[in-house]
C-alpha atoms as a PDB file:
ATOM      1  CA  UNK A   1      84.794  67.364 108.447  1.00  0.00           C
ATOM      2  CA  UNK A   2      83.233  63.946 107.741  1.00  0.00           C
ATOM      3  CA  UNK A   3      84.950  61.521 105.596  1.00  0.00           C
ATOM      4  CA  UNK A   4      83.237  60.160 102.160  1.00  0.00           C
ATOM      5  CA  UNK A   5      79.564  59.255 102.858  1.00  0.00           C
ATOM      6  CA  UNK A   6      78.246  55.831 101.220  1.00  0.00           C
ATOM      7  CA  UNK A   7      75.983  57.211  98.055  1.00  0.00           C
ATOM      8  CA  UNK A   8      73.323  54.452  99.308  1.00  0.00           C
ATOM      9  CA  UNK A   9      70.898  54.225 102.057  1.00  0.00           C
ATOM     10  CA  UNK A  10      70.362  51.915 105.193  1.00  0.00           C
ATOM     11  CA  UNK A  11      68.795  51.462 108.271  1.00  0.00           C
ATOM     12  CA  UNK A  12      70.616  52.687 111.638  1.00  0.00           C
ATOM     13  CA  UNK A  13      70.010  52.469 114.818  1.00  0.00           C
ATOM     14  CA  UNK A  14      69.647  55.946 116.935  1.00  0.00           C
ATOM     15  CA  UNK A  15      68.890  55.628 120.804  1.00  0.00           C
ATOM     16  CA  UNK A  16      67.635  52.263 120.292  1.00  0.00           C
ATOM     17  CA  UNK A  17      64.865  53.633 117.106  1.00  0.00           C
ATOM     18  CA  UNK A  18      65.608  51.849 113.988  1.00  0.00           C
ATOM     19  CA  UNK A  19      65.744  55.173 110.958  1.00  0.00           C
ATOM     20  CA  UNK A  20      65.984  54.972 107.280  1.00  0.00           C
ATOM     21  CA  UNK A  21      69.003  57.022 106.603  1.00  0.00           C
ATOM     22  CA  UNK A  22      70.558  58.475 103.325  1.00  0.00           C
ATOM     23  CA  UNK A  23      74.797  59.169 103.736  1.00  0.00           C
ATOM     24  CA  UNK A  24      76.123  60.895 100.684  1.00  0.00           C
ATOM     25  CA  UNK A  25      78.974  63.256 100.056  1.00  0.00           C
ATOM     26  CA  UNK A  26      81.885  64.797 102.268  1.00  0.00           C
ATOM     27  CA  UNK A  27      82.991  67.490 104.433  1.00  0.00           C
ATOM     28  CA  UNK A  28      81.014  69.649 106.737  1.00  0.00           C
ATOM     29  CA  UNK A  29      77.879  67.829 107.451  1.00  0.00           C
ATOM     30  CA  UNK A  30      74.459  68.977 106.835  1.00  0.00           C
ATOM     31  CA  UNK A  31      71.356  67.414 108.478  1.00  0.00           C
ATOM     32  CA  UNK A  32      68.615  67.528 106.164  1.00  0.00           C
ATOM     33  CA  UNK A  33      65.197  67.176 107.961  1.00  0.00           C
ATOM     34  CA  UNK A  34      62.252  66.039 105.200  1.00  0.00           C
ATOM     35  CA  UNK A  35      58.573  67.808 105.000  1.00  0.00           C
ATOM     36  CA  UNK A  36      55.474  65.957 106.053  1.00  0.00           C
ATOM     37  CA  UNK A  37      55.482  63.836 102.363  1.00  0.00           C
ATOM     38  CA  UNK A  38      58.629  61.826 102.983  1.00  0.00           C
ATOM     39  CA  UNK A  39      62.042  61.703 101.358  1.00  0.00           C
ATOM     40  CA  UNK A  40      62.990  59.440  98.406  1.00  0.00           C
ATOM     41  CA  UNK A  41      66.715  58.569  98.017  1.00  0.00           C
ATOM     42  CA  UNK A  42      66.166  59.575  94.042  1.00  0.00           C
ATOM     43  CA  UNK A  43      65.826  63.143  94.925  1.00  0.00           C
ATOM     44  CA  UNK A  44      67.481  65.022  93.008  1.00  0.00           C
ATOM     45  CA  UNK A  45      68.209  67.712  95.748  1.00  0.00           C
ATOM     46  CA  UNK A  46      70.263  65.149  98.153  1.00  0.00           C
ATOM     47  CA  UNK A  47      73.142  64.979  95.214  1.00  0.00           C
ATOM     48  CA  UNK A  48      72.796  68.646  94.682  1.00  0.00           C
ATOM     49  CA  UNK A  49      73.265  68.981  98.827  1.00  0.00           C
ATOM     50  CA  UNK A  50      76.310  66.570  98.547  1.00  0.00           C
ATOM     51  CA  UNK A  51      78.204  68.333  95.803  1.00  0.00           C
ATOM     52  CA  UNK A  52      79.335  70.501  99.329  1.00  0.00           C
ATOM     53  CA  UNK A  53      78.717  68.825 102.361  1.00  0.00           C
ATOM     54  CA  UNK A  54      78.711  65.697 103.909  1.00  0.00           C
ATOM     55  CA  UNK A  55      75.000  64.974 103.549  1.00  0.00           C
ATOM     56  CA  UNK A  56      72.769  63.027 106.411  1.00  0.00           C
ATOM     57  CA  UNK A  57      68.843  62.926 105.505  1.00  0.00           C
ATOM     58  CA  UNK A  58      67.084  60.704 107.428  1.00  0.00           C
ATOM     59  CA  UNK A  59      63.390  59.953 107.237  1.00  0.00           C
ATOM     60  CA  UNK A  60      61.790  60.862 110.338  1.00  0.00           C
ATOM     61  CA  UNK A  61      60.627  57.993 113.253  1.00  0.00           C
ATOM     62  CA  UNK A  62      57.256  57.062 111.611  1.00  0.00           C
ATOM     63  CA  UNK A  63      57.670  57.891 108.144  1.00  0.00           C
ATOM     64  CA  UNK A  64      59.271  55.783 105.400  1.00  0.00           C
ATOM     65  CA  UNK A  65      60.717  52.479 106.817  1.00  0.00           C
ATOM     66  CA  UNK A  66      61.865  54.586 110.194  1.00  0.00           C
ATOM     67  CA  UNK A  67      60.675  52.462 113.451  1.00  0.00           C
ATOM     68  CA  UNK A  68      58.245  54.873 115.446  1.00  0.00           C
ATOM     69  CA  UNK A  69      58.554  54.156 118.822  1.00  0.00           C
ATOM     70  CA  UNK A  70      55.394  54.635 121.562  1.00  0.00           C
ATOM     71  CA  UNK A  71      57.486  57.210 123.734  1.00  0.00           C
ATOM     72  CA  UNK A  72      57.606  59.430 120.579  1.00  0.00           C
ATOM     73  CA  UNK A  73      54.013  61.473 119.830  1.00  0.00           C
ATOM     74  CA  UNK A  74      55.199  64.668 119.613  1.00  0.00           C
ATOM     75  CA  UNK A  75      57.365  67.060 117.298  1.00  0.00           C
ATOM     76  CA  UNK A  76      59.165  68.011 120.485  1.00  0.00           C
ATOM     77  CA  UNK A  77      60.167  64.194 120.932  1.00  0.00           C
ATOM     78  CA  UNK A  78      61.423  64.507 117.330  1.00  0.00           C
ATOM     79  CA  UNK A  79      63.637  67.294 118.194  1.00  0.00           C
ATOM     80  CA  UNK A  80      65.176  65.682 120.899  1.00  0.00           C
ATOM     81  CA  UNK A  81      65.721  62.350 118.711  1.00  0.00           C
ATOM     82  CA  UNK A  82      67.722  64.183 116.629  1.00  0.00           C
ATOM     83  CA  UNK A  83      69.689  65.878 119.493  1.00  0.00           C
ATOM     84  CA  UNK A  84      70.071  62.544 119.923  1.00  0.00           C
ATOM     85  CA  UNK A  85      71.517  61.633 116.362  1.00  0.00           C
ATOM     86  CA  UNK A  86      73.770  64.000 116.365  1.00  0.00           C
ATOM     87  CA  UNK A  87      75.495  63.575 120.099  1.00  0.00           C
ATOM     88  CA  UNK A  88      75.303  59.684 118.633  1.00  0.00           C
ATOM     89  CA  UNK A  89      77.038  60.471 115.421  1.00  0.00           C
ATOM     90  CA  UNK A  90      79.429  62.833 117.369  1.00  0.00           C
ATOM     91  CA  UNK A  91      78.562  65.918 114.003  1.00  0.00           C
ATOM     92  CA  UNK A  92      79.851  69.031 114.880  1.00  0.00           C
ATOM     93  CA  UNK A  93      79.592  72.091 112.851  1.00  0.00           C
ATOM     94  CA  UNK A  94      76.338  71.228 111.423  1.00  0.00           C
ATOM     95  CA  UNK A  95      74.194  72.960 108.902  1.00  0.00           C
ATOM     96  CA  UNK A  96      70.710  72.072 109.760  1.00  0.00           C
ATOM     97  CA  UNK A  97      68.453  72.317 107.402  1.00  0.00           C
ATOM     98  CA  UNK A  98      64.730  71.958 107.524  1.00  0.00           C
ATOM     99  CA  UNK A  99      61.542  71.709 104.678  1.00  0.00           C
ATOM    100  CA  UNK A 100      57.760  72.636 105.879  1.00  0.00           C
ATOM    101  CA  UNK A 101      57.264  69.796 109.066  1.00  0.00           C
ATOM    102  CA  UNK A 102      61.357  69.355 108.791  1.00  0.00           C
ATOM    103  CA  UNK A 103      61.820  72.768 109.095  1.00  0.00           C
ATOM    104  CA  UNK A 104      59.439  72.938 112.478  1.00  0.00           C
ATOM    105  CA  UNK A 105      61.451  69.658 113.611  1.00  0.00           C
ATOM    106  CA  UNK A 106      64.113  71.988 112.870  1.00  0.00           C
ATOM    107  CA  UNK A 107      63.189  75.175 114.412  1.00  0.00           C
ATOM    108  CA  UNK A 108      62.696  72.556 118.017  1.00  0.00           C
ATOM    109  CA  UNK A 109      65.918  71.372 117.657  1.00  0.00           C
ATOM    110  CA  UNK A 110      67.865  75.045 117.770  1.00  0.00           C
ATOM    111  CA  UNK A 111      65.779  76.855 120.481  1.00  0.00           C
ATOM    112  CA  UNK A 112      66.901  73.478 122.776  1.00  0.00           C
ATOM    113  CA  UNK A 113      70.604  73.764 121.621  1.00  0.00           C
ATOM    114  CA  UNK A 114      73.169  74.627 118.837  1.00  0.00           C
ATOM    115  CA  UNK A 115      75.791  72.963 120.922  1.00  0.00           C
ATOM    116  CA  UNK A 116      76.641  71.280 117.814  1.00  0.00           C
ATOM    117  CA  UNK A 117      75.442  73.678 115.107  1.00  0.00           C
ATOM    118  CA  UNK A 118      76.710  76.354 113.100  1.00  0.00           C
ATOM    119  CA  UNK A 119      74.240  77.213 110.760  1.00  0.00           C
ATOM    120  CA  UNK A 120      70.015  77.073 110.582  1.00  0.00           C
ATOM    121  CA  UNK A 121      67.992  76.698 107.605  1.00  0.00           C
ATOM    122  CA  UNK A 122      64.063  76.552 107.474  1.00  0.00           C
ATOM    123  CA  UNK A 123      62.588  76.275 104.108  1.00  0.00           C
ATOM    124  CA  UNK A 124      59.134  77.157 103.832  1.00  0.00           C
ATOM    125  CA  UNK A 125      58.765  76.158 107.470  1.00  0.00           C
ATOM    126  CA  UNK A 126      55.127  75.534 109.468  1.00  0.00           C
ATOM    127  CA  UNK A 127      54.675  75.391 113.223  1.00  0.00           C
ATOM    128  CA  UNK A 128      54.077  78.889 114.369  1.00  0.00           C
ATOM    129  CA  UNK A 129      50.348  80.507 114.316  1.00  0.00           C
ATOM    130  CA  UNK A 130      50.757  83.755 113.178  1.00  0.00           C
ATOM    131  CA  UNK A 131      47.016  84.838 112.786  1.00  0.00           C
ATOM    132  CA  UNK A 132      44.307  84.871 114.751  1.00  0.00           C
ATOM    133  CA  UNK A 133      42.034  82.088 115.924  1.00  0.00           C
ATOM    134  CA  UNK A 134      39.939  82.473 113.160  1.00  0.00           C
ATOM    135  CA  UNK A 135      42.000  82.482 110.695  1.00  0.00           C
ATOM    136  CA  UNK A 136      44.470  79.328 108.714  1.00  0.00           C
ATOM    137  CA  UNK A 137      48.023  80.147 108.288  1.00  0.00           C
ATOM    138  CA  UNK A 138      48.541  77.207 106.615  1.00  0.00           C
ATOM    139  CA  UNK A 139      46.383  75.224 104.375  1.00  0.00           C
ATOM    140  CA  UNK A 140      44.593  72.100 105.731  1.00  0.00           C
ATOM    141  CA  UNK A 141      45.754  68.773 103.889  1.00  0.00           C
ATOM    142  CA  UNK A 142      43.851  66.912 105.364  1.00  0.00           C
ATOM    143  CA  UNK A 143      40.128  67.719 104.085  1.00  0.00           C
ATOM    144  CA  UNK A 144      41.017  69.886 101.045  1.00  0.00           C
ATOM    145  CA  UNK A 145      41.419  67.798  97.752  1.00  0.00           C
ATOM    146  CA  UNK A 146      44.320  66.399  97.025  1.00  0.00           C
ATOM    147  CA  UNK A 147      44.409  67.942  93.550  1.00  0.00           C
ATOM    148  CA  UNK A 148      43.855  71.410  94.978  1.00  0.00           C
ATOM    149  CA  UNK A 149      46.456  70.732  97.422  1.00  0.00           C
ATOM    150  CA  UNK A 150      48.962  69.765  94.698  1.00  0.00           C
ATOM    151  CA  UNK A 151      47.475  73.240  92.802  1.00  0.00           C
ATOM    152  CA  UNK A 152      48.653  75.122  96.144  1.00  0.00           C
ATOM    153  CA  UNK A 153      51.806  73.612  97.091  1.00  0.00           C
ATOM    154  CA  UNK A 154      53.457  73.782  93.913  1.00  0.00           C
ATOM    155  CA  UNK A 155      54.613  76.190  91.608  1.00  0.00           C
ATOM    156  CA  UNK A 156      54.417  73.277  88.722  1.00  0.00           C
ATOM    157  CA  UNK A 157      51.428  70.755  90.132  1.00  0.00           C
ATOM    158  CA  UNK A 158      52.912  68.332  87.767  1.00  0.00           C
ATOM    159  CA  UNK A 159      55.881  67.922  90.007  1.00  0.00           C
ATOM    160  CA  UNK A 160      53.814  66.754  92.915  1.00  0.00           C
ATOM    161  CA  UNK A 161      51.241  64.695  90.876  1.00  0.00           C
ATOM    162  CA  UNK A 162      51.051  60.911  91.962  1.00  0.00           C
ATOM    163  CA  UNK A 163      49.200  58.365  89.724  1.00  0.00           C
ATOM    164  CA  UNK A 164      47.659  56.225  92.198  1.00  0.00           C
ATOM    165  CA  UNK A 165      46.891  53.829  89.094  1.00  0.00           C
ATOM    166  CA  UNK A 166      50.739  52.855  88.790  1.00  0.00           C
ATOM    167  CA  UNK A 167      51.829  53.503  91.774  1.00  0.00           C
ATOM    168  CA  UNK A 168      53.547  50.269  93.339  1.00  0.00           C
ATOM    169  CA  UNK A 169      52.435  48.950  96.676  1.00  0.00           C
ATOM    170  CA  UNK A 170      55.606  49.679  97.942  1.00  0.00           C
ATOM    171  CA  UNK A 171      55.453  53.471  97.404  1.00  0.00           C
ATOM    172  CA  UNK A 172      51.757  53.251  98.477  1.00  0.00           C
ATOM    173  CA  UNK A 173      52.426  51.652 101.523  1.00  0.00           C
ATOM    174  CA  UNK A 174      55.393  54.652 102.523  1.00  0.00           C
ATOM    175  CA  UNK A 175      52.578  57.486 100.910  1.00  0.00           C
ATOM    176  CA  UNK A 176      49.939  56.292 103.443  1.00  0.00           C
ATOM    177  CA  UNK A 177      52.212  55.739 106.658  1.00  0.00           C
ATOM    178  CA  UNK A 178      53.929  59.210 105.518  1.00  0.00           C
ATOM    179  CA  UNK A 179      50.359  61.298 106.125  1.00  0.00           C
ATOM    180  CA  UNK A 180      49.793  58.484 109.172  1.00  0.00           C
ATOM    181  CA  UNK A 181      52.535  60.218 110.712  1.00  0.00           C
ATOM    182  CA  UNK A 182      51.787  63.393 109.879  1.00  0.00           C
ATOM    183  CA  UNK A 183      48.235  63.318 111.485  1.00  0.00           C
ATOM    184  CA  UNK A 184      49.808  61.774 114.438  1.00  0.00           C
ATOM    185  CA  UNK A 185      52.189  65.049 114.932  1.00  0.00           C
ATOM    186  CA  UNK A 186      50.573  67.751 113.490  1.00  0.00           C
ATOM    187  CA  UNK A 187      46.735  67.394 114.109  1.00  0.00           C
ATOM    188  CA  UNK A 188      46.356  68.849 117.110  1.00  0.00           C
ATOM    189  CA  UNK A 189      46.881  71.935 116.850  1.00  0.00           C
ATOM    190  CA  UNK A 190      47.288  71.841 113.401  1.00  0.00           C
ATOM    191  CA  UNK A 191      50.978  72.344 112.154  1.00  0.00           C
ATOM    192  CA  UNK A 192      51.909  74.460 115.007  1.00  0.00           C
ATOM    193  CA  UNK A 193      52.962  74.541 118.394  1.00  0.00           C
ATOM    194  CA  UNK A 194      51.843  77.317 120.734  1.00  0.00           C
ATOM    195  CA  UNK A 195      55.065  77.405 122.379  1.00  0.00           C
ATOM    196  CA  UNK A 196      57.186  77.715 119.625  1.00  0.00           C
ATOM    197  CA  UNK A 197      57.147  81.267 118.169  1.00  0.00           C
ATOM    198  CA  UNK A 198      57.604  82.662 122.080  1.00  0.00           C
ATOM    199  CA  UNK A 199      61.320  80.338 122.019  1.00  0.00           C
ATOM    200  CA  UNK A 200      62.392  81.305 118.550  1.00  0.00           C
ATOM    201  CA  UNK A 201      64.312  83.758 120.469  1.00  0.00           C
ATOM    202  CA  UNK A 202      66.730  81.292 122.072  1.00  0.00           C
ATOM    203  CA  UNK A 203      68.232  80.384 118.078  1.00  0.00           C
ATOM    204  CA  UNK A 204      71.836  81.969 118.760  1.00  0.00           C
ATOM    205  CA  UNK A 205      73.182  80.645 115.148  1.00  0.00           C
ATOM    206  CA  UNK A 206      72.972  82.527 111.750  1.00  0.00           C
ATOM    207  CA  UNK A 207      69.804  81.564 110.200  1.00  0.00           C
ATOM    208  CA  UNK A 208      68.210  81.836 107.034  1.00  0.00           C
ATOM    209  CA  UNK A 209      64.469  81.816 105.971  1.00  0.00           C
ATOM    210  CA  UNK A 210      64.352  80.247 102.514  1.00  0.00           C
ATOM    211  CA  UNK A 211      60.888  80.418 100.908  1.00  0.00           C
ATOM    212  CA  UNK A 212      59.279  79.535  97.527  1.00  0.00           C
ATOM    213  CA  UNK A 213      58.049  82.472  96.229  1.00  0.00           C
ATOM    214  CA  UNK A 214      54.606  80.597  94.874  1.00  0.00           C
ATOM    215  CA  UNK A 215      53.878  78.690  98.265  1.00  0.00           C
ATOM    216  CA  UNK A 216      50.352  78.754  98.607  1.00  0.00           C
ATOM    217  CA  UNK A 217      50.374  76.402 101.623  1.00  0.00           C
ATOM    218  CA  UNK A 218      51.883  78.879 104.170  1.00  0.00           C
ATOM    219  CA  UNK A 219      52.188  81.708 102.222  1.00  0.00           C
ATOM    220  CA  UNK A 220      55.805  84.081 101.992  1.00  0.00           C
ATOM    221  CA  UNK A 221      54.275  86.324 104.578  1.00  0.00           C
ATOM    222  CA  UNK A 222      54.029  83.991 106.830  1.00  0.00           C
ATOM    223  CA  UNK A 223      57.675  83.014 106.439  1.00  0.00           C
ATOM    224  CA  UNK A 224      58.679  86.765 106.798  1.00  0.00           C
ATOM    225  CA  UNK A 225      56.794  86.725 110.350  1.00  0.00           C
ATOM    226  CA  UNK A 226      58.721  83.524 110.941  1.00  0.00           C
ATOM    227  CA  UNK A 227      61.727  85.296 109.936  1.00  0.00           C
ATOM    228  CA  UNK A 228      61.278  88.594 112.677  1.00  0.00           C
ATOM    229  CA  UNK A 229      60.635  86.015 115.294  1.00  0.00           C
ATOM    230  CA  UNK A 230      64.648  84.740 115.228  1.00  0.00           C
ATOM    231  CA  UNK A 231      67.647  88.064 115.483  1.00  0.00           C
ATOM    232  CA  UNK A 232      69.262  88.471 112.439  1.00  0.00           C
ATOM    233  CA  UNK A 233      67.724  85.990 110.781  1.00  0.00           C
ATOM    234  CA  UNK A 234      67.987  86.398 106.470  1.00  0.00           C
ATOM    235  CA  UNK A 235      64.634  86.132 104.523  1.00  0.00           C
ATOM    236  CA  UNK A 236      65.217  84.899 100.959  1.00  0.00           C
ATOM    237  CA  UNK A 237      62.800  83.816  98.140  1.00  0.00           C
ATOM    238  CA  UNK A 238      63.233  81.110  95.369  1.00  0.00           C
ATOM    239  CA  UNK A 239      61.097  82.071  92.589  1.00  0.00           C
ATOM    240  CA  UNK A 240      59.310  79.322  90.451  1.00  0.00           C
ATOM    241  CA  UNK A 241      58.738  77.190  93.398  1.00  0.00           C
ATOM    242  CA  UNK A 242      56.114  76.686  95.684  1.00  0.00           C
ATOM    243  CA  UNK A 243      55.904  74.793  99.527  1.00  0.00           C
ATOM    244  CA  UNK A 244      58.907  72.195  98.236  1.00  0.00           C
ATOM    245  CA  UNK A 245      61.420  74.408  97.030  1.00  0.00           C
ATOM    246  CA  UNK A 246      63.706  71.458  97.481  1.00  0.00           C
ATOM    247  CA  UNK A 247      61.961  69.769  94.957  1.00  0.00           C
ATOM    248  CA  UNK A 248      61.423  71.925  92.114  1.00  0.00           C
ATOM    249  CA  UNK A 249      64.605  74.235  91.996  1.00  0.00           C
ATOM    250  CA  UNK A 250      66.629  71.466  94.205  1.00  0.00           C
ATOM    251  CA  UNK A 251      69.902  73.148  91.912  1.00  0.00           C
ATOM    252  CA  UNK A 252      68.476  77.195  93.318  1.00  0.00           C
ATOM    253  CA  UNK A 253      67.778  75.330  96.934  1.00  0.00           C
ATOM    254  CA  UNK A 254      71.400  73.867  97.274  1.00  0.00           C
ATOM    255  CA  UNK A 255      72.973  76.746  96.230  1.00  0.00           C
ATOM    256  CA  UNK A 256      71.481  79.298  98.229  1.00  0.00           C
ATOM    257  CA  UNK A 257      72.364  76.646 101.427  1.00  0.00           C
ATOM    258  CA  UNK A 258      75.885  76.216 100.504  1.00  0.00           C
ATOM    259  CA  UNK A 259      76.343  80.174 100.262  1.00  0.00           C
ATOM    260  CA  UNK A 260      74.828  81.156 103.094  1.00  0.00           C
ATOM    261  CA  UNK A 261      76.968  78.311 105.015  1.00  0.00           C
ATOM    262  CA  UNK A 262      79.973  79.714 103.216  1.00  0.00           C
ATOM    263  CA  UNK A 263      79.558  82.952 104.764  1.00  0.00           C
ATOM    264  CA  UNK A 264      81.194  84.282 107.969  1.00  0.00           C
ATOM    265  CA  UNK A 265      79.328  83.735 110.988  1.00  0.00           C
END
């Protein structure tokens, strides 16, 4: 159990890598790992998180105001910077929870070791290939339209909509180094790893597959194969959400985390 977590957000230094990091809440923690378009402390979903845990949700090395160091290229080296951040913050009993890139961050961190972990969530998750080489399981972001994207990922496109005409620099600056980062990680091969989906197998901690039930990014079938590829793993669906469950039912999304955490191993 973790004492009271300050509601606010500061920078903290991991294995020498300066990380934007959100602390809010108490008890058992729960490491939430962002998708590929960043984390804002206003979320609604990080209070709804911290009405039960004691919440950590940093923003990735390379996205937000997180330092991105030369000796990490890879979503591997991401999973063992969090190893990392966890040994560093001595957690124990975590519930790790992953969205879309998180959840592949995720997924890297619990076929290496759940020393420290007691419970696995991967929301709408990429980094497998589950079809064949002719064939996209996930959309491609990067040269589809960013209003069709919006149209796919979302249940509601509204939710996801940015006005780039009002948008402060600020928020431009983090939207831009955000996809940066994302290109840098998950180019090539896009959003998977060819490794991964052969060590899913090695997960040894209850695990749930939480998908929105209108994700047209990586569709729920591809979260079901996700879901055969780890034993005993629970499939469940949000409905009225798309790719960022977290974001449009982040009251549904908190909920189903805290009662699958609640149940026995």
């Amino acid at each position: 159990m973790l004492d009271r977590m300050d509601a606010g957000n500061a920078l903290t230094e991991i294995a020498g890598v300066r990380i934007d990091l959100v602390r809010r809440g108490q008890g058992r923690p729960l490491l939430f790992l962002h998708p590929a378009i960043g984390l804002k402390p206003t979320d609604p979903v990080l209070d709804e998180l911290a009405r039960n845990f004691a919440l950590l949700a940093p923003s990735h090395p390379g996205f937000g105001r997180s330092e991105l160091p030369r000796h990490i290229t890879t979503v591997d080296d991401l999973s063992y910077f969090y190893l990392d951040l966890i040994e560093a913050l001595d957690l124990r009993d975590v519930t790790l929870v992953g969205v879309s890139f998180g959840g592949w961050i995720a997924a890297g961190i619990a076929i290496k070791s759940t020393e420290r972990i007691s419970r696995l969530v991967l929301a709408d998750a990429v980094g497998i290939k589950v079809g064949d080489r002719e064939h996209r399981d996930i959309v491609d972001i990067f040269t589809t339209r960013q209003s069709e994207v919006d149209r796919l990922a979302y249940h509601d496109p509204s939710v996801g909509a940015v006005d780039h005409t009002t948008i402060s620099d600020e928020d431009a600056a983090t939207l831009f180094r955000n996809r940066e980062a994302t290109a840098l990680f998950a180019w090539s091969p896009y959003m998977y790893d060819p490794k991964l989906a052969s060590r899913l197998h090695r997960i040894r901690v209850p695990t749930l597959v939480l998908w929105g039930a209108s994700d047209r990014i990586a569709p729920p079938d591809y979260g079901r194969a996700y879901s055969r590829l780890i034993a005993g793993s629970r499939f469940e669906l949000i409905d009225e959400a798309g790719h960022y469950p977290h974001l449009e039912r982040p009251d549904a999304f908190a909920r189903r985390i805290a009662a699958f955490a609640a149940r026995p191993a």
